[in-house]
Protein backbone atom coordinates (compact mmCIF):
# COMPACT_ATOMS: atom_id res chain seq x y z
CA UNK A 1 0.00 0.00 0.00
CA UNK A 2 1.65 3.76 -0.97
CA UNK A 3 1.14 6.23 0.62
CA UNK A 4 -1.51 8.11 -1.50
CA UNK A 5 -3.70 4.72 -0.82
CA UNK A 6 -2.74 5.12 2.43
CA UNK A 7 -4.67 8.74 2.83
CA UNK A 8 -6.98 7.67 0.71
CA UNK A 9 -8.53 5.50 3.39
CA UNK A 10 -7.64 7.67 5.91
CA UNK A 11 -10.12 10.29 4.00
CA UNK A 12 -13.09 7.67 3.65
CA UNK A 13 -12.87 6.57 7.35
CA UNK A 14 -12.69 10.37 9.01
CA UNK A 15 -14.80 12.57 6.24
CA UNK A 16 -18.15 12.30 4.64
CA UNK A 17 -18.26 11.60 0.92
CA UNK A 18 -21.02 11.96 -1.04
CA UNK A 19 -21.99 11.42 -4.97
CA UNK A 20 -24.16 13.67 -6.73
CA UNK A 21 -25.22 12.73 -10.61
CA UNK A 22 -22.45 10.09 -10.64
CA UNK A 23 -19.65 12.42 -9.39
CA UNK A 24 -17.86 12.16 -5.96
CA UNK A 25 -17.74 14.61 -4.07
CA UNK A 26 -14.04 14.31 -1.45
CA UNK A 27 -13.36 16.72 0.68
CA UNK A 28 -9.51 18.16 1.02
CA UNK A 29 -7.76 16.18 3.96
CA UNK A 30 -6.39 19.87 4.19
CA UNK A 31 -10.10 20.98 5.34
CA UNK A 32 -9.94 23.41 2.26
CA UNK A 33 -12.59 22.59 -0.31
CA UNK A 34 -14.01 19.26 -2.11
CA UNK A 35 -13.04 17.87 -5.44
CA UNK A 36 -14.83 16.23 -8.09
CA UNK A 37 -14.30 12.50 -8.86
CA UNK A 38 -15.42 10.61 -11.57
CA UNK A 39 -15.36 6.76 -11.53
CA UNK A 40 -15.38 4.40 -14.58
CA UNK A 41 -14.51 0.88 -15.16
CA UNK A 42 -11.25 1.27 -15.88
CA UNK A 43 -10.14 4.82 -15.58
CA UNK A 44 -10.68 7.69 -13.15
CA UNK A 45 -10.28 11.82 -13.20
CA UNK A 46 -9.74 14.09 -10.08
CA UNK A 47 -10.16 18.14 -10.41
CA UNK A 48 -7.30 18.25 -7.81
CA UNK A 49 -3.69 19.56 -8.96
CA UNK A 50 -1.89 16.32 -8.15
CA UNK A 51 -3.83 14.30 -10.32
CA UNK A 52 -3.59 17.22 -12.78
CA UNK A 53 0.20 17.42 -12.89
CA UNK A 54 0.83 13.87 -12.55
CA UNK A 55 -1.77 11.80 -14.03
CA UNK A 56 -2.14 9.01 -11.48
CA UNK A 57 -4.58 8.13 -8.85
CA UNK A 58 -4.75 10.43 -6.44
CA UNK A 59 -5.49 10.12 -2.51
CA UNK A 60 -9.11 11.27 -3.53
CA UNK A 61 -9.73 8.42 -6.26
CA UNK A 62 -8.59 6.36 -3.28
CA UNK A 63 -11.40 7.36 -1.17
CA UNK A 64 -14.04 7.33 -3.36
CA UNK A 65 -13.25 3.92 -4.45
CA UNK A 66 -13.51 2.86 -0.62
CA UNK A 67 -16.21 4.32 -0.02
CA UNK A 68 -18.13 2.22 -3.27
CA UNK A 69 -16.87 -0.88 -1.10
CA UNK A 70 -20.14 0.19 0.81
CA UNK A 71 -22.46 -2.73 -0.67
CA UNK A 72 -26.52 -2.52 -0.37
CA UNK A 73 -28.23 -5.98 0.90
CA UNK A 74 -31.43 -6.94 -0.45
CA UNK A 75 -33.14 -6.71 3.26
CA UNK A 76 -31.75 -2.59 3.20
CA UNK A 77 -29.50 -3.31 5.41
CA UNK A 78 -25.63 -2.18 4.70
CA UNK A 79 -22.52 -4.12 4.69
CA UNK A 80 -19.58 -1.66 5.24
CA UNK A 81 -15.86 -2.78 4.43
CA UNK A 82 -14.02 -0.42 7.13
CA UNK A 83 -11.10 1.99 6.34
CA UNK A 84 -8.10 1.25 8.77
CA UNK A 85 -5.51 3.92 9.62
CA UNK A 86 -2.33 3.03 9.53
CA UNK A 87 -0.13 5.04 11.45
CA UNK A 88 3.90 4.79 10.49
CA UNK A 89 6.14 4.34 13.74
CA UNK A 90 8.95 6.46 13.20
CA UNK A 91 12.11 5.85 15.89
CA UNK A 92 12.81 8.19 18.38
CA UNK A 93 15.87 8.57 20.22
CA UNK A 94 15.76 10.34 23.22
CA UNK A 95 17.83 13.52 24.44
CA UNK A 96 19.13 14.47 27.49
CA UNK A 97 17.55 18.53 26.83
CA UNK A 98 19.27 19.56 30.32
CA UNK A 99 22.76 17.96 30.03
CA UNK A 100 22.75 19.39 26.18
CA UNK A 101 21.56 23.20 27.04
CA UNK A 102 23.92 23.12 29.71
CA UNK A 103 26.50 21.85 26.97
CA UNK A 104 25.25 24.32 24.10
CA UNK A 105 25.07 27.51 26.69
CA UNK A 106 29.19 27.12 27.94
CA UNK A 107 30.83 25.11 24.69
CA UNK A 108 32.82 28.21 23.76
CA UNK A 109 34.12 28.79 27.25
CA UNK A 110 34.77 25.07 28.17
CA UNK A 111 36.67 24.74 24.73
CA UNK A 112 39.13 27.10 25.72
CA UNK A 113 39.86 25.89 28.65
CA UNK A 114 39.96 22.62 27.13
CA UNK A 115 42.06 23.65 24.21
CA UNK A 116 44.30 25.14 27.22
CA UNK A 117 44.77 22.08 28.65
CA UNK A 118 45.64 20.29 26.30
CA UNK A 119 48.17 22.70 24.46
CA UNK A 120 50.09 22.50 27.69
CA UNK A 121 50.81 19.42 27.76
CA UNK A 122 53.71 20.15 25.02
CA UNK A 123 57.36 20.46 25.94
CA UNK A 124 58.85 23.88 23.98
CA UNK A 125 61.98 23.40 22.58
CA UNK A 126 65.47 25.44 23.60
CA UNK A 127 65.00 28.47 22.88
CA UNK A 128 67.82 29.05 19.76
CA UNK A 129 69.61 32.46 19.24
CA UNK A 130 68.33 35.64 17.27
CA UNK A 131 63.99 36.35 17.01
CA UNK A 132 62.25 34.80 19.66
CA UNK A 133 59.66 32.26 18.26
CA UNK A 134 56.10 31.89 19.45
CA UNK A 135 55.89 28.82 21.39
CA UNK A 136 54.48 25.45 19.53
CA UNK A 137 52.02 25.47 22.52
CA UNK A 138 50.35 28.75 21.99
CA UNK A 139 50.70 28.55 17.84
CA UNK A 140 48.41 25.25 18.31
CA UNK A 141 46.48 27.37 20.73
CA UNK A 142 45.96 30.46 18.08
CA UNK A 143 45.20 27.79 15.06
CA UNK A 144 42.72 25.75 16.62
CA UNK A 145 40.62 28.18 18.04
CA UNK A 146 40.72 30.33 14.78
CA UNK A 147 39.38 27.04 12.91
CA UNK A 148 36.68 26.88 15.94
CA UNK A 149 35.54 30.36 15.44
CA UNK A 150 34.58 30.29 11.65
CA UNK A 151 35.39 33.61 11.20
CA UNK A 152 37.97 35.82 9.29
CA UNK A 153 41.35 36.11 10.90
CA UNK A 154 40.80 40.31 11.23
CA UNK A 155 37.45 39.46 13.81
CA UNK A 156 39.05 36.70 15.35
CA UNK A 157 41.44 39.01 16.85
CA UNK A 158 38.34 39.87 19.43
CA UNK A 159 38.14 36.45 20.29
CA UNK A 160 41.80 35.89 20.82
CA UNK A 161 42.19 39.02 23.26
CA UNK A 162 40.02 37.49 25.02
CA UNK A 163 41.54 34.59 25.88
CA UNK A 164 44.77 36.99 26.36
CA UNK A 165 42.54 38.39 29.14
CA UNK A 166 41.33 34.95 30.44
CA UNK A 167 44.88 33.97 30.64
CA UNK A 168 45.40 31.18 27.78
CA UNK A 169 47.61 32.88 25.97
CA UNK A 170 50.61 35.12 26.96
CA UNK A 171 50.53 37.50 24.37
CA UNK A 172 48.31 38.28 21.29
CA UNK A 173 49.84 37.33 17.75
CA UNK A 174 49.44 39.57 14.93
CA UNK A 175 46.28 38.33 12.46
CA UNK A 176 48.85 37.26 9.58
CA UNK A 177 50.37 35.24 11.88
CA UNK A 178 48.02 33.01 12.01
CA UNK A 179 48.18 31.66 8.19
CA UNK A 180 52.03 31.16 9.12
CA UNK A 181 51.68 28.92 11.96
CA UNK A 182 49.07 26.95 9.50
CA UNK A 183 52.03 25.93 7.72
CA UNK A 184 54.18 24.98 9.94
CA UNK A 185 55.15 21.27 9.16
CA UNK A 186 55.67 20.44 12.55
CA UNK A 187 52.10 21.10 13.98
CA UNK A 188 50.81 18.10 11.74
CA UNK A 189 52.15 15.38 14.31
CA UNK A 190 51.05 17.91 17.34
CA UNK A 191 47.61 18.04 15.96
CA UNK A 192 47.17 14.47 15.09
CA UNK A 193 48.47 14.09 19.07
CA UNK A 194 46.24 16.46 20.40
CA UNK A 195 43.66 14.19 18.41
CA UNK A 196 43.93 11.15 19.83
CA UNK A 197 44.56 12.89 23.44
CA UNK A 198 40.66 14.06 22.94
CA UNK A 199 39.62 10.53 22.39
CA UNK A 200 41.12 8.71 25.63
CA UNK A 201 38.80 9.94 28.03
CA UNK A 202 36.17 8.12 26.30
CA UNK A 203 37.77 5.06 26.07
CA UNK A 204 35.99 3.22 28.87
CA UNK A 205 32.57 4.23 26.53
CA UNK A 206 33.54 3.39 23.13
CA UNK A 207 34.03 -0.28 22.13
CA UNK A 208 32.15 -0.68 18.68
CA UNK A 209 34.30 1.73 15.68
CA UNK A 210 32.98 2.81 12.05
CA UNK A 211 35.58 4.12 9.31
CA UNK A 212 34.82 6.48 6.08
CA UNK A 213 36.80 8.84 4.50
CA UNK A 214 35.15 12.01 3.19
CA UNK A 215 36.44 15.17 1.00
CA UNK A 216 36.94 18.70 2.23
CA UNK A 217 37.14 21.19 -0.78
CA UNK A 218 40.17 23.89 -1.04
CA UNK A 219 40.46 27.02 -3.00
CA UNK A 220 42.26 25.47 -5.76
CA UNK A 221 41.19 24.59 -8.72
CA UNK A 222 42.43 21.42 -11.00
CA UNK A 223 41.53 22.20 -14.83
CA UNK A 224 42.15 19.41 -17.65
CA UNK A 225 41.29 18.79 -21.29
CA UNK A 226 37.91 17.04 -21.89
CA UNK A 227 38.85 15.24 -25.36
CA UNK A 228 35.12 14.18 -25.49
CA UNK A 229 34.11 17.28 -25.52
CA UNK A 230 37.03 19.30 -26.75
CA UNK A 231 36.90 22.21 -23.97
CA UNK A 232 38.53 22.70 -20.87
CA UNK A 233 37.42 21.89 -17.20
CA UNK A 234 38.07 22.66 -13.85
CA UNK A 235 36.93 21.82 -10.46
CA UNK A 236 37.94 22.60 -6.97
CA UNK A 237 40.95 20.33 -5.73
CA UNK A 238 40.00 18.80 -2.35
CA UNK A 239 41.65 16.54 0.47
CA UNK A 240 40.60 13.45 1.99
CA UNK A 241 39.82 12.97 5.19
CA UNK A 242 40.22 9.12 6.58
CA UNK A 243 38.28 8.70 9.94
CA UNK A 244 37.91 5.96 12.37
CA UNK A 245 34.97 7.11 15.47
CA UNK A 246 33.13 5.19 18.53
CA UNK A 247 29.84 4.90 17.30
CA UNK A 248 28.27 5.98 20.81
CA UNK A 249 29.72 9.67 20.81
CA UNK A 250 31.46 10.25 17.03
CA UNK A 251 34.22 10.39 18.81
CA UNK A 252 37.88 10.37 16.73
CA UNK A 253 40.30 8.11 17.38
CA UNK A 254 42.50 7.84 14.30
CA UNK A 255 42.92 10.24 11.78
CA UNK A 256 44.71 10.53 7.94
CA UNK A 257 44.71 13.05 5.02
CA UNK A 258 45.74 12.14 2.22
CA UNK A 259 45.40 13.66 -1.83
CA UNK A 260 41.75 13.24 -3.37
CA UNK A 261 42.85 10.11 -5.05
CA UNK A 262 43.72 8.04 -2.47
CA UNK A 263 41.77 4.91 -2.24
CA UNK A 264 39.55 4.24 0.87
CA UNK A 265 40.92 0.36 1.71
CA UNK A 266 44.87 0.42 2.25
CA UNK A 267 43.93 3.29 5.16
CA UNK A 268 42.49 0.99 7.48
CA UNK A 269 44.57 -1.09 8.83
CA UNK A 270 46.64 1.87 10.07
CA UNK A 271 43.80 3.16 11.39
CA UNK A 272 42.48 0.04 13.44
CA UNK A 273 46.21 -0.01 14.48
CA UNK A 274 45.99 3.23 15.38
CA UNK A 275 42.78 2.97 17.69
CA UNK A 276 43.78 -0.16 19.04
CA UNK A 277 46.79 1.30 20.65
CA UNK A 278 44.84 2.85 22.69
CA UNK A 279 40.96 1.48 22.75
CA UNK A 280 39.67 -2.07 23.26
CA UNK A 281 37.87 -3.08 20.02
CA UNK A 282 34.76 -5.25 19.80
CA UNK A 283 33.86 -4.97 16.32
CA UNK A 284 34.79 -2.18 13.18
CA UNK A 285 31.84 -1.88 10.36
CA UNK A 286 33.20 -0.30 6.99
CA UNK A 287 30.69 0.17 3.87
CA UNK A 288 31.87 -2.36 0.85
CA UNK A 289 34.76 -0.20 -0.33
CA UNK A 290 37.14 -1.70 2.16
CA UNK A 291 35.75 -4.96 1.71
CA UNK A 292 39.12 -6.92 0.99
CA UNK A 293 40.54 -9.97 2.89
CA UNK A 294 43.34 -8.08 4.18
CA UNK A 295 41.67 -5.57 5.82
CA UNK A 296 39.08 -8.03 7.58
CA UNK A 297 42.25 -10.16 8.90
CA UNK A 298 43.89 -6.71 10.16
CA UNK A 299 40.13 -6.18 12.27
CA UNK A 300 41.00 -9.65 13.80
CA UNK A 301 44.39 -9.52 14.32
CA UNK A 302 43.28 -6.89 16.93
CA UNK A 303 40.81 -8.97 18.53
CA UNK A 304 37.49 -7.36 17.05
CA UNK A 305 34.85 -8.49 14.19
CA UNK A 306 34.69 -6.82 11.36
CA UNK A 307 31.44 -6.16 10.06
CA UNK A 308 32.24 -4.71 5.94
CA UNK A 309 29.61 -4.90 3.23
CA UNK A 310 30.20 -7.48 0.86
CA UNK A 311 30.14 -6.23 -3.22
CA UNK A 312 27.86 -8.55 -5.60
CA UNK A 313 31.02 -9.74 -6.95
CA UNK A 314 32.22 -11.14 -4.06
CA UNK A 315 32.71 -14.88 -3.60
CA UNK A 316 34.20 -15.21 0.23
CA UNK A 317 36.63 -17.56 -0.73
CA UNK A 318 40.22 -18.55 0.49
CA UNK A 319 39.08 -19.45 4.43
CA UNK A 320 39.50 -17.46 7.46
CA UNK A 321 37.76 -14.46 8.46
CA UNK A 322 36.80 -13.30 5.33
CA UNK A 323 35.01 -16.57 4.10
CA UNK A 324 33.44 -17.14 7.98
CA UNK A 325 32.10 -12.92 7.34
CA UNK A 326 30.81 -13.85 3.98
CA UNK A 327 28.72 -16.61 4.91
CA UNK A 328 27.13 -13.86 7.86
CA UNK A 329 26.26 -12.16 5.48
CA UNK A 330 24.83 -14.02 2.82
CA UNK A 331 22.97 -16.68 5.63
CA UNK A 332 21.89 -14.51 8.86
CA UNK A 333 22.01 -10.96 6.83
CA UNK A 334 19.68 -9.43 9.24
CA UNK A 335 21.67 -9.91 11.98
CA UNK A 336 24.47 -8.87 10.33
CA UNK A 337 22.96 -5.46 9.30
CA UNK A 338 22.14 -4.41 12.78
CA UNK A 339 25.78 -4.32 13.25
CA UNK A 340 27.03 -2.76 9.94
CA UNK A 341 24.67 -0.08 9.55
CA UNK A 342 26.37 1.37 12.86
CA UNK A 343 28.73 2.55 10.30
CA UNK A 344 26.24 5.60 9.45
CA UNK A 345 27.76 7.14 12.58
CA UNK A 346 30.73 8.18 10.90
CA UNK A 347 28.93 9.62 8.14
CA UNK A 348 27.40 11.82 11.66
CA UNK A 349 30.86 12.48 12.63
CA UNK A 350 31.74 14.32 9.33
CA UNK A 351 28.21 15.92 9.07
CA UNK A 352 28.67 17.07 12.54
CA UNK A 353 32.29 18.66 11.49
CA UNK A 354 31.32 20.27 7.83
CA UNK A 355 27.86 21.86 9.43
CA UNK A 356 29.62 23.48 12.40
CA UNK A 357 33.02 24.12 11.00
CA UNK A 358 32.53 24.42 7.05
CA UNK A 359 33.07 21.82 4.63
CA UNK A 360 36.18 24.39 2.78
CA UNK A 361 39.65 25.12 3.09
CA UNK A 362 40.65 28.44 2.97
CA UNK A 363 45.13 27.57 3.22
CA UNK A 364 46.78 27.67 -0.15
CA UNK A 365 49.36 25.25 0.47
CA UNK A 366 49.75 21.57 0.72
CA UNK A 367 50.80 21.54 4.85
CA UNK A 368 48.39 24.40 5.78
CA UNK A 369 45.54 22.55 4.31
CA UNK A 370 46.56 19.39 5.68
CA UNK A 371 46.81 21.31 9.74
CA UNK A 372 43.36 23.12 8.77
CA UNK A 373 41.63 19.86 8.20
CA UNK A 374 43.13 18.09 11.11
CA UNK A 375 42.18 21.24 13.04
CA UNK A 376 38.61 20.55 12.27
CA UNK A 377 38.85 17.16 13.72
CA UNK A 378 40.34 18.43 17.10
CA UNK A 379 37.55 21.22 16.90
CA UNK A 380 35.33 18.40 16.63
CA UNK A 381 36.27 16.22 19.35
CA UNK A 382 36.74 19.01 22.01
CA UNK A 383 32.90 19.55 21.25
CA UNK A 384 32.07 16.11 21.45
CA UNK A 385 34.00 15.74 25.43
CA UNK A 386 32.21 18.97 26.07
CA UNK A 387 28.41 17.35 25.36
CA UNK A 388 29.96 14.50 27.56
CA UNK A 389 30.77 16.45 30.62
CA UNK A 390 27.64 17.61 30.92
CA UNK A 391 25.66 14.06 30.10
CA UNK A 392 28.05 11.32 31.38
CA UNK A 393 29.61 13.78 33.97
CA UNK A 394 33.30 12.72 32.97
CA UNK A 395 36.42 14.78 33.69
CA UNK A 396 38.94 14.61 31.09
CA UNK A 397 42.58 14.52 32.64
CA UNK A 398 45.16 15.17 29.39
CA UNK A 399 49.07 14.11 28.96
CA UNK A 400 47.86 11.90 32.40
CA UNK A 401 51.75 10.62 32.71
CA UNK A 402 52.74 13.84 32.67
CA UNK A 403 50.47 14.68 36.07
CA UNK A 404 51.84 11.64 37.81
């Protein structure tokens, strides 16, 4: 039954329809109005504009066909087929509305102390002769937070004096300074730290992990010669993103960028090795694009299941876990799927990122797009620990050898 059948009994069982000279007359489930119906053997018209634009039966044919299921005994009396409702149960997930106001109302305010935190955990280097350099500390400090804010780096400048006042930061760095610590080569490994720092507080929570990669677009453009078509093209160049989250909180835990045509399934293993250095894993669910033997004996090696769409041409042959998986899939596939489809949380993860913090680059170069993106990520995961302060009631302890 679709759904224009569907209101089309609804509107015989709650509304009266009547038929005058052998038209129907069907009121509009929007209370505005009646249309005309005319029934024939083996076609039907409706003066309402869906039937009008589309040709088909419309919810009002529907309901005037019900209603002629009304059939008149010879004793007068009336046999009536009833119209049932059927009402579609959509899931609901509920939300914790006081934990996430309280989260919403303070997340700028907790991620810079946060942010502080966790930039201080780095060691600065000797100081060398000649110009005294920013420290590394307050350079990840200055980046991160510009990423967070969204804004230009002329009114971040407000923000950042700020957090001069609040203490964070000794001194405030001139605007341009902040596209030169973007491409400084040596905040990649900091960031990707800082990263998987955000993540361990979490790790008595997260035991079931998703992976996806996804593109964030730059301000370059890549143009080449369309033979076909004997013109040139261009499009923006992009990086790619290659994630691996807890599927309870969208949590990070393992992070790579790589160039736009970098294929999805030699990035996982790194990336269960990654999160299993730090993070007991139960099971990892991938979509059919890392579907390969070697990545489903990587998943064991670490002790988990992995749960990784099979492609039609796929045979599941050659033993182990692949060929054990295969036959999941293909003999108890419902099962299965309740397991896979956790993967959609990562697909949340990198919504959750390109809605709050853009989906484009605005670096130039190759290293300062690479710390922007990974800058995102932190941004994301300090938001994440901030919604789980306030609903779990954790408090997250950074560099935890280094308070010992």
């Amino acid at each position: 039954m679709d759904l224009r059948e569907q209101r089309g009994m609804e509107l015989a069982a709650t509304r009266t329809i009547s038929q005058r000279a052998g038209i129907w007359i069907v009121p509009s489930q929007a209370g505005k109005g009646t249309y005309r119906v005319h029934l024939m053997p083996k076609i039907a018209s409706c003066t309402c504009p869906d039937f009008e634009t589309r040709g088909m039966n419309c919810k009002h044919i529907f309901a005037a066909r019900f209603v002629m299921k009304r059939e008149q005994n010879a004793d007068g009396s009336v046999t009536v087929t009833k119209s049932v409702t059927l009402t579609e149960q959509r899931t609901t997930y509920p939300q914790a509305w006081s934990a996430y106001n309280e989260a919403q109302t303070n997340e700028q305010d907790r991620f810079q102390s946060l942010l502080h935190d966790l930039c201080s955990g780095l060691v600065s280097a000797p100081a060398k002769n000649g110009r005294p350099r920013l420290p590394l500390s307050d350079a990840a400090f200055n980046i991160v937070f510009k990423v967070y804010s969204t804004v230009s780096q002329r009114r971040f400048m407000s923000d950042l004096r700020e957090s001069h006042r609040r203490g964070y930061i000794p001194k405030v760095p001139h605007f341009n300074s902040i596209s030169n610590y973007l491409e400084n080569p040596d905040l990649t490994s900091i960031l990707q730290g800082f990263i998987t720092q955000t993540s361990l507080p979490l790790k008595a929570v997260e035991t079931d992990f998703a992976v996806d990669s996804s593109g964030f677009t730059t301000c370059r453009f890549t143009r080449w010669f369309d033979h076909k078509y004997g013109q040139v093209r261009e499009q923006h160049d992009w990086v790619k993103a290659h994630l691996m989250v807890g599927t309870k909180t969208n949590i990070v835990t393992a992070v790579e960028i790589h160039g736009r045509h970098t294929n999805d399934s030699p990035v996982l293993p790194s990336l269960v090795s990654s999160t299993a250095h730090n993070f007991q894993i139960a099971e990892v669910s991938a979509d059919k694009g890392y579907a390969s033997r070697a990545n489903a004996e990587a998943i064991t090696a670490v002790g988990a299941t992995p749960f990784i769409s099979f492609a039609s041409h796929h045979r599941g042959t050659g033993g182990g876990t692949w060929e054990k998986m295969y036959h999941y899939f293909q003999f108890r596939r419902d099962e299965f799927l309740q397991h896979y489809h956790k993967r959609s949380n990562v697909e949340s993860a990198f919504s959750m990122m390109k809605r709050k913090f853009g989906d484009g680059l605005r670096s130039k170069t190759d290293v300062a797009m690479v710390n922007e993106t990974l800058c995102k990520i932190l941004c994301h995961n300090l938001v994440v620990l901030i919604h789980e302060m306030c609903e779990l009631g954790i408090d997250p302890v950074f560099w935890p050898h280094q308070n010992a």
